[in-house]
Protein backbone atom coordinates (compact mmCIF):
# COMPACT_ATOMS: atom_id res chain seq x y z
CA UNK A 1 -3.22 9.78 -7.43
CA UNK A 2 -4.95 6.94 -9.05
CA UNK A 3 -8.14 5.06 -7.60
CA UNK A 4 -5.81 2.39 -6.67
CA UNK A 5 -3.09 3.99 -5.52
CA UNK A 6 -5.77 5.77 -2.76
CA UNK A 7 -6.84 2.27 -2.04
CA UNK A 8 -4.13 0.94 -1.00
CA UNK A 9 -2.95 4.07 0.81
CA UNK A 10 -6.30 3.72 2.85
CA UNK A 11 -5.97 -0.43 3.32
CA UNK A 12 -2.44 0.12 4.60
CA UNK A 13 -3.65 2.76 7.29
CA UNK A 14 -5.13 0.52 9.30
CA UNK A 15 -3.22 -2.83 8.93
CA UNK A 16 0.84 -3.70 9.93
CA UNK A 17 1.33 -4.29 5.87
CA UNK A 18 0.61 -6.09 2.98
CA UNK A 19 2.06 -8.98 1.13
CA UNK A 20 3.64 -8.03 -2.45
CA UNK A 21 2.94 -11.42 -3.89
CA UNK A 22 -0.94 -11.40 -2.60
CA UNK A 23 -3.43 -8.65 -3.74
CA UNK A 24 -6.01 -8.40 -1.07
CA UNK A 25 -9.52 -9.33 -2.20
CA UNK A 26 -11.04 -5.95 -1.39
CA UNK A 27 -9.64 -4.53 -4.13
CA UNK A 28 -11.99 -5.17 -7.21
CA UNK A 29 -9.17 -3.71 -9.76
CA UNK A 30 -6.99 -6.23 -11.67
CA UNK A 31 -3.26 -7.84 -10.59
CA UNK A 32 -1.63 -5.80 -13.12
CA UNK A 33 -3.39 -2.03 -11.57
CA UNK A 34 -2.37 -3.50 -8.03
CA UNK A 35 1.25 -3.90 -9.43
CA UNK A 36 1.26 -0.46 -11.39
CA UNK A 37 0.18 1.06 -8.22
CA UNK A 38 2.57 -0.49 -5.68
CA UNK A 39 5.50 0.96 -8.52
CA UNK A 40 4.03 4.21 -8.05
CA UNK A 41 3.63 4.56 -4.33
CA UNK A 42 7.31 3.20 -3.87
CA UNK A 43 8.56 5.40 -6.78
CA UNK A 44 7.28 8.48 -4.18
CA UNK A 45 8.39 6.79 -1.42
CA UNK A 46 5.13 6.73 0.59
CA UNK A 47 5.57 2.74 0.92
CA UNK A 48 8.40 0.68 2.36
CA UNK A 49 9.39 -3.07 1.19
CA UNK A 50 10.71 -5.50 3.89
CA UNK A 51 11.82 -8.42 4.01
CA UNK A 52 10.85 -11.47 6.84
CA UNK A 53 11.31 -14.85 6.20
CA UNK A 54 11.49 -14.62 2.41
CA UNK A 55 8.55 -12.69 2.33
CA UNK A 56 8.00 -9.27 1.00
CA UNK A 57 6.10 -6.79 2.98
CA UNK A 58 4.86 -3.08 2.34
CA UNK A 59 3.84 -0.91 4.74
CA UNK A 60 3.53 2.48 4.52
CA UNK A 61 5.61 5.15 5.62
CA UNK A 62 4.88 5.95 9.27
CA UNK A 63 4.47 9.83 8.53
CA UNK A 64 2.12 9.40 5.37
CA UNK A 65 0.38 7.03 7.69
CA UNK A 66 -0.60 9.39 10.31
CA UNK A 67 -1.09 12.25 7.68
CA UNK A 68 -3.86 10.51 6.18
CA UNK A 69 -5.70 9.16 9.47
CA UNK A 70 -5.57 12.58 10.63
CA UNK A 71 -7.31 13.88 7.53
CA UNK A 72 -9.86 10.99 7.39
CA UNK A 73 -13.42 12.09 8.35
């Protein structure tokens, strides 16, 4: 898994989801990385998409979610 693939697995532990059209600015890699990432993660399903009022959301998938804040320190 890349650096920013494990980035935004970790972000999206502890927050409802994340907005596809805005990268959050604690993430110091570039749009495009974000985007390649977000392909990846859905590609192995560990992140949903949703859609609310025209907006699309990713979360991550409730079981990866409490796999990896049981294995953080």
């Amino acid at each position: 898994m890349s650096d920013s693939e494990q980035a935004i697995v970790l972000w999206l532990t502890s927050r409802p989801g994340l907005q596809l059209t805005r990268k959050p600015s604690e993430f110091t890699f570039s749009h495009s990385e974000f985007l390649q990432a977000i392909v990846s993660l859905s590609r192995r399903c560990w992140i949903e998409k949703t859609t609310e009022n025209g907006e699309t959301w990713l979360t991550l998938q409730a079981v990866i979610k409490e796999y990896v804040k049981n294995q953080s320190p």
